[in-house]
PDB file of N, CA and C in Angstrom:
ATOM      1  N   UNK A   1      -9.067 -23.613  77.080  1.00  0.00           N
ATOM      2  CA  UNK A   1     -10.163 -22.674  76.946  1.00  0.00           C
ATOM      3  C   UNK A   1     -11.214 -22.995  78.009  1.00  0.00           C
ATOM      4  N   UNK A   2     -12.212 -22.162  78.199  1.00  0.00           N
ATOM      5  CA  UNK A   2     -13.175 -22.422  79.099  1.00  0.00           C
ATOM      6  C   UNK A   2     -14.235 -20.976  78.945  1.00  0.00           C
ATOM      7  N   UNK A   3     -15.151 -20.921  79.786  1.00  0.00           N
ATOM      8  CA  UNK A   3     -16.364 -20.190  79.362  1.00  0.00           C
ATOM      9  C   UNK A   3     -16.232 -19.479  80.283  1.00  0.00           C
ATOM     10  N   UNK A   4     -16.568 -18.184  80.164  1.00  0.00           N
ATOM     11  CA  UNK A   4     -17.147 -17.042  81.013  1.00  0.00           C
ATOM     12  C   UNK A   4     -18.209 -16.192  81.022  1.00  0.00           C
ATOM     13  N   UNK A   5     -18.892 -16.149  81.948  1.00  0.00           N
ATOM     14  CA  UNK A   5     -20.223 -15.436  82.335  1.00  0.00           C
ATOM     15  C   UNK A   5     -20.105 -13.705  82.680  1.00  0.00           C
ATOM     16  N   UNK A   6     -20.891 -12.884  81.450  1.00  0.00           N
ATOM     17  CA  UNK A   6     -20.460 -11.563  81.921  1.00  0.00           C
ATOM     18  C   UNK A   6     -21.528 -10.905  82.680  1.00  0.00           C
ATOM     19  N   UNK A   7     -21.426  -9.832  82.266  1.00  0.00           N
ATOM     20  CA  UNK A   7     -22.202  -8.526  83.496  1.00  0.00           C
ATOM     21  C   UNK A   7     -24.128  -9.179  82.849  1.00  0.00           C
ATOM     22  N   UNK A   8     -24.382  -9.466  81.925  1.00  0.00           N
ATOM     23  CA  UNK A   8     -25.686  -9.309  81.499  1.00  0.00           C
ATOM     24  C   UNK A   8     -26.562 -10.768  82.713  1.00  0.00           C
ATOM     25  N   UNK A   9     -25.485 -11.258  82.895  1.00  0.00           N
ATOM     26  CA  UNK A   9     -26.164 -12.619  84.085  1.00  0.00           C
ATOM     27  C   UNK A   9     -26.728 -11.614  85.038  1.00  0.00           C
ATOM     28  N   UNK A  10     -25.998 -10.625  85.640  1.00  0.00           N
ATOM     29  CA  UNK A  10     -25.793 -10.429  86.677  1.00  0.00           C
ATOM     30  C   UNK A  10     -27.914  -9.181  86.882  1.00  0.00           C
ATOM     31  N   UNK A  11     -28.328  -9.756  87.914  1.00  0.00           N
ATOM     32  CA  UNK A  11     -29.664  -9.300  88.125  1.00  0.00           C
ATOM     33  C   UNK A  11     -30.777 -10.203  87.581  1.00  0.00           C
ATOM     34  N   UNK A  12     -30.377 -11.058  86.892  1.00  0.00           N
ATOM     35  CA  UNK A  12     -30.645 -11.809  86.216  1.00  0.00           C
ATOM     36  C   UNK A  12     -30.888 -13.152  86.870  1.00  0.00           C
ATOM     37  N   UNK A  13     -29.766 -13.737  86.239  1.00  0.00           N
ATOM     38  CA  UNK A  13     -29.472 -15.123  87.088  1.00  0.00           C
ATOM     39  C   UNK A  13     -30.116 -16.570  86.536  1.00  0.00           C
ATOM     40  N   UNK A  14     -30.300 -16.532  85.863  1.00  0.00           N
ATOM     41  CA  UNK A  14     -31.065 -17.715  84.547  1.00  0.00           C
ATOM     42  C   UNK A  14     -30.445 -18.840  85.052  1.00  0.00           C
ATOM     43  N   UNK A  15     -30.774 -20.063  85.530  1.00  0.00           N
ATOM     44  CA  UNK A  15     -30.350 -21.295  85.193  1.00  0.00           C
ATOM     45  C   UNK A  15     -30.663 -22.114  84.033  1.00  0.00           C
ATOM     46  N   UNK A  16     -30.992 -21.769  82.919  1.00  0.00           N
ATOM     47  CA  UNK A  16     -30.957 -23.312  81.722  1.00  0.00           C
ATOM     48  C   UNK A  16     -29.875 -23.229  81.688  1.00  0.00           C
ATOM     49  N   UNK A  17     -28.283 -22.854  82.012  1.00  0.00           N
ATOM     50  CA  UNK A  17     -27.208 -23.263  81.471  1.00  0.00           C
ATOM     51  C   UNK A  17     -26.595 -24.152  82.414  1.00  0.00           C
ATOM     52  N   UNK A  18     -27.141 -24.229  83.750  1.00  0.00           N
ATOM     53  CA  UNK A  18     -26.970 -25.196  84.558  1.00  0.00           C
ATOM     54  C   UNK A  18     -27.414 -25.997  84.789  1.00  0.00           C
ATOM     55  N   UNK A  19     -28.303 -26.329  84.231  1.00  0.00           N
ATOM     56  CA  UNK A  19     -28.954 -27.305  83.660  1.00  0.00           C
ATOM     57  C   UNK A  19     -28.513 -28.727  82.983  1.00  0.00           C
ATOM     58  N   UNK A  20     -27.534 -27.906  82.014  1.00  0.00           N
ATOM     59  CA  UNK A  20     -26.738 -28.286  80.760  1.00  0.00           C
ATOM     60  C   UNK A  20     -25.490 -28.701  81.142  1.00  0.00           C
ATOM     61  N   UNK A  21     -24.622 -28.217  82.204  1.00  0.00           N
ATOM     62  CA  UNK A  21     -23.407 -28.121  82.311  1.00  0.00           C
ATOM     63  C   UNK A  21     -23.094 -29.669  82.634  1.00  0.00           C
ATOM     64  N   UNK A  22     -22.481 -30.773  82.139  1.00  0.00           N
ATOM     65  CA  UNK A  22     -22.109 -32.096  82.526  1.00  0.00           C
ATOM     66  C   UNK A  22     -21.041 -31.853  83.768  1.00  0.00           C
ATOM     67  N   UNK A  23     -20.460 -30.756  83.811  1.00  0.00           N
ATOM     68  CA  UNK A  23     -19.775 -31.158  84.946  1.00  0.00           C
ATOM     69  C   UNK A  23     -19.478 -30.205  86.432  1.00  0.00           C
ATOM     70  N   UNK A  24     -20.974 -29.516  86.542  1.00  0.00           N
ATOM     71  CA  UNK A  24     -21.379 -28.757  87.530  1.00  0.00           C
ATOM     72  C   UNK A  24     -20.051 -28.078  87.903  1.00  0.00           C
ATOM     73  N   UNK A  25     -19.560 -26.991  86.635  1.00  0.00           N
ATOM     74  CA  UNK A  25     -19.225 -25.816  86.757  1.00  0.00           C
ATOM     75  C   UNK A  25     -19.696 -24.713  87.255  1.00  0.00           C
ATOM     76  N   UNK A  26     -20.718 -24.463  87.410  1.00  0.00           N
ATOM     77  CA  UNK A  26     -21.691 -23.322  88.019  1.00  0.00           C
ATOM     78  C   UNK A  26     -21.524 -23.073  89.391  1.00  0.00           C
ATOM     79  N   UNK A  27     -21.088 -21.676  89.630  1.00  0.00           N
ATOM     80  CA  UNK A  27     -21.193 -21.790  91.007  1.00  0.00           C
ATOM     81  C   UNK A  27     -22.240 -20.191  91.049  1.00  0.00           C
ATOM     82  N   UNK A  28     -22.856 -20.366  92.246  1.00  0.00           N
ATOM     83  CA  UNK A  28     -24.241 -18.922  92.444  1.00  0.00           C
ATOM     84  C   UNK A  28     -23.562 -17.980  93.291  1.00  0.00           C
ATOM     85  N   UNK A  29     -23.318 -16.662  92.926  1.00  0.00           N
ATOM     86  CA  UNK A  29     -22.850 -15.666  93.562  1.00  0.00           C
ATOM     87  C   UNK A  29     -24.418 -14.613  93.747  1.00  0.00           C
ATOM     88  N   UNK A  30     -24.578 -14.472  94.720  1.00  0.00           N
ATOM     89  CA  UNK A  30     -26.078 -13.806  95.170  1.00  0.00           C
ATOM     90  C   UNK A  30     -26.572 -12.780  94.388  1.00  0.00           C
ATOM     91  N   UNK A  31     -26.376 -12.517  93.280  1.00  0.00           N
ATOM     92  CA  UNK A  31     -26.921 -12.013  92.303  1.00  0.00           C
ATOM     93  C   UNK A  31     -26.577 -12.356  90.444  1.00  0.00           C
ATOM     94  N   UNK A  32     -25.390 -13.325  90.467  1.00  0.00           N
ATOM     95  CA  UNK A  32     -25.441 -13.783  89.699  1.00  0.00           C
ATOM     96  C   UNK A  32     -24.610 -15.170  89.638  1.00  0.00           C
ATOM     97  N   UNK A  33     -24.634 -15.894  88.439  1.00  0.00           N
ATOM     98  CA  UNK A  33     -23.850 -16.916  88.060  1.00  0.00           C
ATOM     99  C   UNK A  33     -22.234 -16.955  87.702  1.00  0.00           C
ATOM    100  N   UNK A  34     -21.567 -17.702  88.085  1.00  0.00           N
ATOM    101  CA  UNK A  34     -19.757 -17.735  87.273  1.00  0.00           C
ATOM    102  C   UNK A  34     -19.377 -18.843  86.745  1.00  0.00           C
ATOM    103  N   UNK A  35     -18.885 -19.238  85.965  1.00  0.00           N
ATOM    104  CA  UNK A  35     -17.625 -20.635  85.553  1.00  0.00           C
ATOM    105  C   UNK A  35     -16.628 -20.760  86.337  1.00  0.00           C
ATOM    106  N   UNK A  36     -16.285 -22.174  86.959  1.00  0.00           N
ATOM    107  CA  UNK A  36     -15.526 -22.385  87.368  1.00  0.00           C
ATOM    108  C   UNK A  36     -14.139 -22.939  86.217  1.00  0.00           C
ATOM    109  N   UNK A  37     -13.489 -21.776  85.968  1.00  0.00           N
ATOM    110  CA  UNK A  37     -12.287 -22.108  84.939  1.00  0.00           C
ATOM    111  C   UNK A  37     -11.676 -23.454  85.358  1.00  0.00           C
ATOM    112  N   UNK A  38     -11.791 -24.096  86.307  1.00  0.00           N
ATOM    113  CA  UNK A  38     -10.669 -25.207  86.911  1.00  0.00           C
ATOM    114  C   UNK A  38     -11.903 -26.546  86.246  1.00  0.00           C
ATOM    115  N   UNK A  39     -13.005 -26.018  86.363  1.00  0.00           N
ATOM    116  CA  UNK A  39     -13.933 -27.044  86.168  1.00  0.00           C
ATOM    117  C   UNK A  39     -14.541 -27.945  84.451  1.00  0.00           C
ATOM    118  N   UNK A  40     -14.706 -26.459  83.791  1.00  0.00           N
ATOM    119  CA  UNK A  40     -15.606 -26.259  82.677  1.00  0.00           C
ATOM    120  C   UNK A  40     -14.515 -27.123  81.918  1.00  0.00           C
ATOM    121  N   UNK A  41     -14.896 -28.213  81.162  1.00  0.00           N
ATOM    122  CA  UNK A  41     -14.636 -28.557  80.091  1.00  0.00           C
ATOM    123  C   UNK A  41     -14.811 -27.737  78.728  1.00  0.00           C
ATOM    124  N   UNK A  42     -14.896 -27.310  78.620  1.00  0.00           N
ATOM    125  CA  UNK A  42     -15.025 -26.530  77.382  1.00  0.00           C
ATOM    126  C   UNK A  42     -16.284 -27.256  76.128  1.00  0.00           C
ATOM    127  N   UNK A  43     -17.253 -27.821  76.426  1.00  0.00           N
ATOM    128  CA  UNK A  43     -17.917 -28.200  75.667  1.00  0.00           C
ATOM    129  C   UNK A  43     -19.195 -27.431  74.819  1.00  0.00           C
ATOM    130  N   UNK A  44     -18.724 -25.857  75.492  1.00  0.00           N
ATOM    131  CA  UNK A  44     -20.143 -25.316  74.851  1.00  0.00           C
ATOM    132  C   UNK A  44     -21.533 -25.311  74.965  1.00  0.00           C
ATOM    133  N   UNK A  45     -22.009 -26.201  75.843  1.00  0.00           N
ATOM    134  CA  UNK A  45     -23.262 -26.796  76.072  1.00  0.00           C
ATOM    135  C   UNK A  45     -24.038 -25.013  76.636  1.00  0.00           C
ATOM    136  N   UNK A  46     -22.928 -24.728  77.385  1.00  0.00           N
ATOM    137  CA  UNK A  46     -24.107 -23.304  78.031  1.00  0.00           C
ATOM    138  C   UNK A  46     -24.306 -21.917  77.109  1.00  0.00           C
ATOM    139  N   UNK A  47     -23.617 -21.823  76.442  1.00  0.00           N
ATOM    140  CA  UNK A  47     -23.759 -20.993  75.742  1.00  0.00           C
ATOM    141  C   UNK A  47     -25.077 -20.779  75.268  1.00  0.00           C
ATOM    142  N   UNK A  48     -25.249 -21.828  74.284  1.00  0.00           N
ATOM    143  CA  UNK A  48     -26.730 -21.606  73.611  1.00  0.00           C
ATOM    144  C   UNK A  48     -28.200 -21.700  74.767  1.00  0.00           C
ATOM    145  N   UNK A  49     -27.887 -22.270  75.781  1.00  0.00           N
ATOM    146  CA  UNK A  49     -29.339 -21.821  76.954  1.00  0.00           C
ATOM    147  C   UNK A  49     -29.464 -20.564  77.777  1.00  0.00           C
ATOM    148  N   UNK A  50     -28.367 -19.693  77.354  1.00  0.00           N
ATOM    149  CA  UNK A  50     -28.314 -18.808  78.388  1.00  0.00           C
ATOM    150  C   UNK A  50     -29.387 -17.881  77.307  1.00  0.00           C
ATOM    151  N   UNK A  51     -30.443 -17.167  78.036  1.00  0.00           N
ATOM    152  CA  UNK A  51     -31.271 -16.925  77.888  1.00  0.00           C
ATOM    153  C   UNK A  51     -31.105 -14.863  77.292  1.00  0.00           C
ATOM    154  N   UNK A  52     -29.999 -14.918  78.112  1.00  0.00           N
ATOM    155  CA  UNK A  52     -29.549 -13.458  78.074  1.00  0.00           C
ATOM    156  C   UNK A  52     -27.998 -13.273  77.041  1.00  0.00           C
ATOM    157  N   UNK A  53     -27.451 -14.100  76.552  1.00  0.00           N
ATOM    158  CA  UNK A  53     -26.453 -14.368  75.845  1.00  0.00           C
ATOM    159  C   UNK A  53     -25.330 -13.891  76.924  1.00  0.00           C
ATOM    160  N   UNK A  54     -25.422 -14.269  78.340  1.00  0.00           N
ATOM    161  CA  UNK A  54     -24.033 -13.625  78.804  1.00  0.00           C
ATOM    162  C   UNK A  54     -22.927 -14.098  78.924  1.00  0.00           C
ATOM    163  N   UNK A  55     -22.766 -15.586  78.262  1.00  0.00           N
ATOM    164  CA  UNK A  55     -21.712 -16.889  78.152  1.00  0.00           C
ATOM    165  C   UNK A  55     -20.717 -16.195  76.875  1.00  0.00           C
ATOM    166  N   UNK A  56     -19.403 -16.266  77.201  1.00  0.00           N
ATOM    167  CA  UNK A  56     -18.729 -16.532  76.136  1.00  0.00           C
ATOM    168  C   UNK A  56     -17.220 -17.072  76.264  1.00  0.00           C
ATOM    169  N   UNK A  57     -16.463 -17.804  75.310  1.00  0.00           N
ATOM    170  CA  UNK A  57     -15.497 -18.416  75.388  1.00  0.00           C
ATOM    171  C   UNK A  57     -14.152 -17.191  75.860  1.00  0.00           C
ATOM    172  N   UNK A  58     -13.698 -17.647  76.835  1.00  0.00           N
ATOM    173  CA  UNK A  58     -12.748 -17.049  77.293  1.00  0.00           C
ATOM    174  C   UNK A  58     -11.792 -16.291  76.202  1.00  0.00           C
ATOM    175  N   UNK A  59     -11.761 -16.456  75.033  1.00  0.00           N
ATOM    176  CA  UNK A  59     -11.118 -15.910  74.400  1.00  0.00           C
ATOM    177  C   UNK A  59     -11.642 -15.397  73.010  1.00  0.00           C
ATOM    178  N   UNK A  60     -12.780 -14.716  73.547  1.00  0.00           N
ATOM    179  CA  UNK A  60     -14.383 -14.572  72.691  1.00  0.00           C
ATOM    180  C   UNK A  60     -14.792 -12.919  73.341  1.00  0.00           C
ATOM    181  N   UNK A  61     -14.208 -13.307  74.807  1.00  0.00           N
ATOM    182  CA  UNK A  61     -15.033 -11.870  75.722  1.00  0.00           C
ATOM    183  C   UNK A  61     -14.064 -10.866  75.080  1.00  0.00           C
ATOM    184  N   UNK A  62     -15.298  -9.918  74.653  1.00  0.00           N
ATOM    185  CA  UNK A  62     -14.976  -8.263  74.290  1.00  0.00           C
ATOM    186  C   UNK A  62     -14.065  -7.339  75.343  1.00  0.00           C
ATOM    187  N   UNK A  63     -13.486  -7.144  74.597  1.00  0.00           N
ATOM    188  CA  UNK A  63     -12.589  -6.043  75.497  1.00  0.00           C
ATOM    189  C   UNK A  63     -12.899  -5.580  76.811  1.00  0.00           C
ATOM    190  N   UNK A  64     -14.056  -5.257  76.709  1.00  0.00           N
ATOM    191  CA  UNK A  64     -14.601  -4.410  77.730  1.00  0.00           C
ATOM    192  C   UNK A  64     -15.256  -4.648  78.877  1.00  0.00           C
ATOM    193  N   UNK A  65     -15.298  -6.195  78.320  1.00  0.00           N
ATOM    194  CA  UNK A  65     -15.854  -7.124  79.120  1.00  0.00           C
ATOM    195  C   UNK A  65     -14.546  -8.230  80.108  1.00  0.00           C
ATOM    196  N   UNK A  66     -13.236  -7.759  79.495  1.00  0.00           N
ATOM    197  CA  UNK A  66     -12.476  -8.456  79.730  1.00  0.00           C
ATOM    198  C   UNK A  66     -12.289  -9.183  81.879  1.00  0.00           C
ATOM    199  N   UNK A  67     -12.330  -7.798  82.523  1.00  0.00           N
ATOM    200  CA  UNK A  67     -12.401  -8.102  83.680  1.00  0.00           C
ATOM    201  C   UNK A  67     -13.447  -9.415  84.048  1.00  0.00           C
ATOM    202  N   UNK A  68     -14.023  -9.662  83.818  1.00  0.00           N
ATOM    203  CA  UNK A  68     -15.097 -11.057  84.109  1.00  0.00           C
ATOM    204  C   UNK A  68     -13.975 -12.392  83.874  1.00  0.00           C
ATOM    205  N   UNK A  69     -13.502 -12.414  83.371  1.00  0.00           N
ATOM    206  CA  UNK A  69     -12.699 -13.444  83.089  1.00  0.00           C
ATOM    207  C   UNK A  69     -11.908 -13.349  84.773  1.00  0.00           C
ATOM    208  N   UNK A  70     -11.592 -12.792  84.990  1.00  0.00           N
ATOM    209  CA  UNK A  70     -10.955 -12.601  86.827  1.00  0.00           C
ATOM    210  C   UNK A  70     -12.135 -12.999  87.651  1.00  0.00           C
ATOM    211  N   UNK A  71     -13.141 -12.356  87.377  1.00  0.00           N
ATOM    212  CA  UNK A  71     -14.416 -12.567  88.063  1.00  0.00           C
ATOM    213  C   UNK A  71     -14.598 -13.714  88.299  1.00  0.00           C
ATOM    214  N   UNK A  72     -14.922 -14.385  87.568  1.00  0.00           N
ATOM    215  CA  UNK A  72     -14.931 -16.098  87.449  1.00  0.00           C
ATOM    216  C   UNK A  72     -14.023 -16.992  87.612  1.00  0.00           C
ATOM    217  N   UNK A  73     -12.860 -16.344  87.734  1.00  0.00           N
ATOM    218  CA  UNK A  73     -12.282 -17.307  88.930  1.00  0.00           C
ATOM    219  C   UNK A  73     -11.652 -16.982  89.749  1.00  0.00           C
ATOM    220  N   UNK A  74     -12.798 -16.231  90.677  1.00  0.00           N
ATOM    221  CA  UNK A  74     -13.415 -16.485  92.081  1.00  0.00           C
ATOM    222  C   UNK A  74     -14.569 -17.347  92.073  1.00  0.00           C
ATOM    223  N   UNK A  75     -14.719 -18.148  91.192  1.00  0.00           N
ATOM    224  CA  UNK A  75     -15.640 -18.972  91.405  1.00  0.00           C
ATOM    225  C   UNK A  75     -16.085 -19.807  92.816  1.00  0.00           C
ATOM    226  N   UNK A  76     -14.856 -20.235  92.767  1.00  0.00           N
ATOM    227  CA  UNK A  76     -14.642 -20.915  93.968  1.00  0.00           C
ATOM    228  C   UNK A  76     -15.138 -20.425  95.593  1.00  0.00           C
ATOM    229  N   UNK A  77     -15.236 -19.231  95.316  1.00  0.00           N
ATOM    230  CA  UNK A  77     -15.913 -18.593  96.735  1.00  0.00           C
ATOM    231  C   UNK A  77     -17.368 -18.737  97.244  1.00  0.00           C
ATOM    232  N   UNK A  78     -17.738 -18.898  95.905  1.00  0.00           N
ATOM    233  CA  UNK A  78     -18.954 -19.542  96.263  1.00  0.00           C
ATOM    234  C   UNK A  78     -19.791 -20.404  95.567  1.00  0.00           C
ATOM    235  N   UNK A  79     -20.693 -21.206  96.065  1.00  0.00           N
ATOM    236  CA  UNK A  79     -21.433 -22.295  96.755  1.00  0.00           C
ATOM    237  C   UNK A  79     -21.726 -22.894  94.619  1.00  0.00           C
ATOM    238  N   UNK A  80     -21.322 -24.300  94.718  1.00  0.00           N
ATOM    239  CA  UNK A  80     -21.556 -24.834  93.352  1.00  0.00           C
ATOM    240  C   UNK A  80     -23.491 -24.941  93.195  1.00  0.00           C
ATOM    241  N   UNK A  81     -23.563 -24.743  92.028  1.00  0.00           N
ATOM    242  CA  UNK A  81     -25.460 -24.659  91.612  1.00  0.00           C
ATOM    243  C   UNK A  81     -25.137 -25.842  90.846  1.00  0.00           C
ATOM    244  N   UNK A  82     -26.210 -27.059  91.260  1.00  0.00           N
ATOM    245  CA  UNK A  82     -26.534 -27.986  90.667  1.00  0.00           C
ATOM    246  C   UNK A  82     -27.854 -28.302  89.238  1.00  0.00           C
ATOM    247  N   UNK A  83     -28.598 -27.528  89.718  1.00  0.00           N
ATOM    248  CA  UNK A  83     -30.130 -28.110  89.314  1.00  0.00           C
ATOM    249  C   UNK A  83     -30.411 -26.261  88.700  1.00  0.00           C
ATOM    250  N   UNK A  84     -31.655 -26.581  88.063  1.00  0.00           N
ATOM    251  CA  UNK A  84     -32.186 -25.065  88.223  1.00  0.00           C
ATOM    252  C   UNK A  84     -33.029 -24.771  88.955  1.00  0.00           C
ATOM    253  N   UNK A  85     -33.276 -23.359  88.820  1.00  0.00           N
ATOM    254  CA  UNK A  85     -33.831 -22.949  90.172  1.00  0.00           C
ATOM    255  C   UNK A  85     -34.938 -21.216  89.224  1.00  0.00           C
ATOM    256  N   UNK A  86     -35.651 -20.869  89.950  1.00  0.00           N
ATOM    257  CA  UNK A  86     -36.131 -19.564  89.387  1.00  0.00           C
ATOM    258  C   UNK A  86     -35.390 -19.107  89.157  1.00  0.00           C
ATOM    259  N   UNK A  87     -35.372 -18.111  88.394  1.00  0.00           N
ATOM    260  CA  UNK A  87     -34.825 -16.771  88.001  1.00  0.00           C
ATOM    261  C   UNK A  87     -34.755 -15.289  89.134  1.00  0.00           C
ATOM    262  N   UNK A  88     -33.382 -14.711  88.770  1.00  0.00           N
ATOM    263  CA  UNK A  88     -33.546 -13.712  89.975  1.00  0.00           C
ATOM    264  C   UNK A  88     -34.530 -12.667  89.873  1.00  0.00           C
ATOM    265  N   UNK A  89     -34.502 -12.069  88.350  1.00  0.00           N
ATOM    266  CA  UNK A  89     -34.771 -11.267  87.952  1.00  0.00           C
ATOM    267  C   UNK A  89     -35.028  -9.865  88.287  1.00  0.00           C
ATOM    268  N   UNK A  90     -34.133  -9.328  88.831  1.00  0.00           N
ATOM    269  CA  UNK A  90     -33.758  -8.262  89.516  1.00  0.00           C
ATOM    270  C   UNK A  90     -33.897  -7.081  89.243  1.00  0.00           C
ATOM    271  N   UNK A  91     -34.193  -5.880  89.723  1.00  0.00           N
ATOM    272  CA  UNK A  91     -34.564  -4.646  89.044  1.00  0.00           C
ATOM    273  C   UNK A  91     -33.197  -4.364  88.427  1.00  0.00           C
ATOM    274  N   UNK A  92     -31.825  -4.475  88.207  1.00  0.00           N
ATOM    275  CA  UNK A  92     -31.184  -4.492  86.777  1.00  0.00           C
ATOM    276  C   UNK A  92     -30.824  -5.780  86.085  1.00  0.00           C
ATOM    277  N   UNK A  93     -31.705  -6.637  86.028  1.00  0.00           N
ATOM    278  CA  UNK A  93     -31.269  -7.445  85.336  1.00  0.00           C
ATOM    279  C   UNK A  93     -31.655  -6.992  83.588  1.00  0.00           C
ATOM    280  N   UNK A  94     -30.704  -7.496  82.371  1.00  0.00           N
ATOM    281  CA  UNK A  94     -30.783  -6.738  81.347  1.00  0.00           C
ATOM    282  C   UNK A  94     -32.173  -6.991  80.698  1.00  0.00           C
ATOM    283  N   UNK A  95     -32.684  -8.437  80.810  1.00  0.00           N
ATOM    284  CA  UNK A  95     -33.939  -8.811  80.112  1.00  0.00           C
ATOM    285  C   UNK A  95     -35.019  -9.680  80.716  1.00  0.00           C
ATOM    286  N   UNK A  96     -35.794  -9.306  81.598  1.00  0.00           N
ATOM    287  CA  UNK A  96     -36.237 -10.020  82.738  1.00  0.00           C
ATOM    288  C   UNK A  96     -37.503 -10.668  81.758  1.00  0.00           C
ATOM    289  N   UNK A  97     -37.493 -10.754  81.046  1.00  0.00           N
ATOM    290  CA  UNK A  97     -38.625 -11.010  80.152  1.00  0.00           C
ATOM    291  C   UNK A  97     -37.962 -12.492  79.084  1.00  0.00           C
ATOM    292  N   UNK A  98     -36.669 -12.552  79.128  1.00  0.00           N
ATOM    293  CA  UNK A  98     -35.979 -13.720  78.321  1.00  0.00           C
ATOM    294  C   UNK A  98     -36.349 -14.770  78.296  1.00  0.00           C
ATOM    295  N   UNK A  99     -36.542 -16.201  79.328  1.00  0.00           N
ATOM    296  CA  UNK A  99     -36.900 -16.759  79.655  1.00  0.00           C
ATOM    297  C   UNK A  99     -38.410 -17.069  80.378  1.00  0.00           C
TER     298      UNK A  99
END
């Protein structure tokens, strides 16, 4: 199992879950966050900081949401996020007010 980040990151971009992550799964795609499936231990830790609820266990994501699970791993394309950082908060991000 492992975690995936859906569409609600995206405009967004929250780091408390990278924060959290023990084993710098996070990688920053220029408008939002992904899991690195090869990486994530499965410990759950991000779920509960994500500010926008857009974390969920790979075998948790809603139907409709299913494509993100592909999404995220392309993780690897880009650049691992260590630390946190501001928020994007983007004119669509879902709740720019969350955090």
């Amino acid at each position: 199992m492992t975690y995936v980040v859906t569409e609600k990151c995206v405009d967004c971009k929250y780091t408390d879950c990278v924060e959290v992550c023990p084993v710098d799964a996070f990688h920053e795609a220029p408008d939002r966050l992904y899991i690195n499936p090869e990486t994530c231990i499965d410990c759950n830790a991000c779920v509960d900081e994500c500010p926008v609820e857009a974390i969920y266990a790979d075998m948790d994501v809603p139907d409709e949401l299913q494509e993100w699970t592909d999404l995220n791993a392309t993780a690897e394309s880009f650049p691992v996020i260590v630390g946190s950082k501001d928020a994007l908060k983007g004119p669509n991000c879902s709740d720019p007010d969350a955090a």
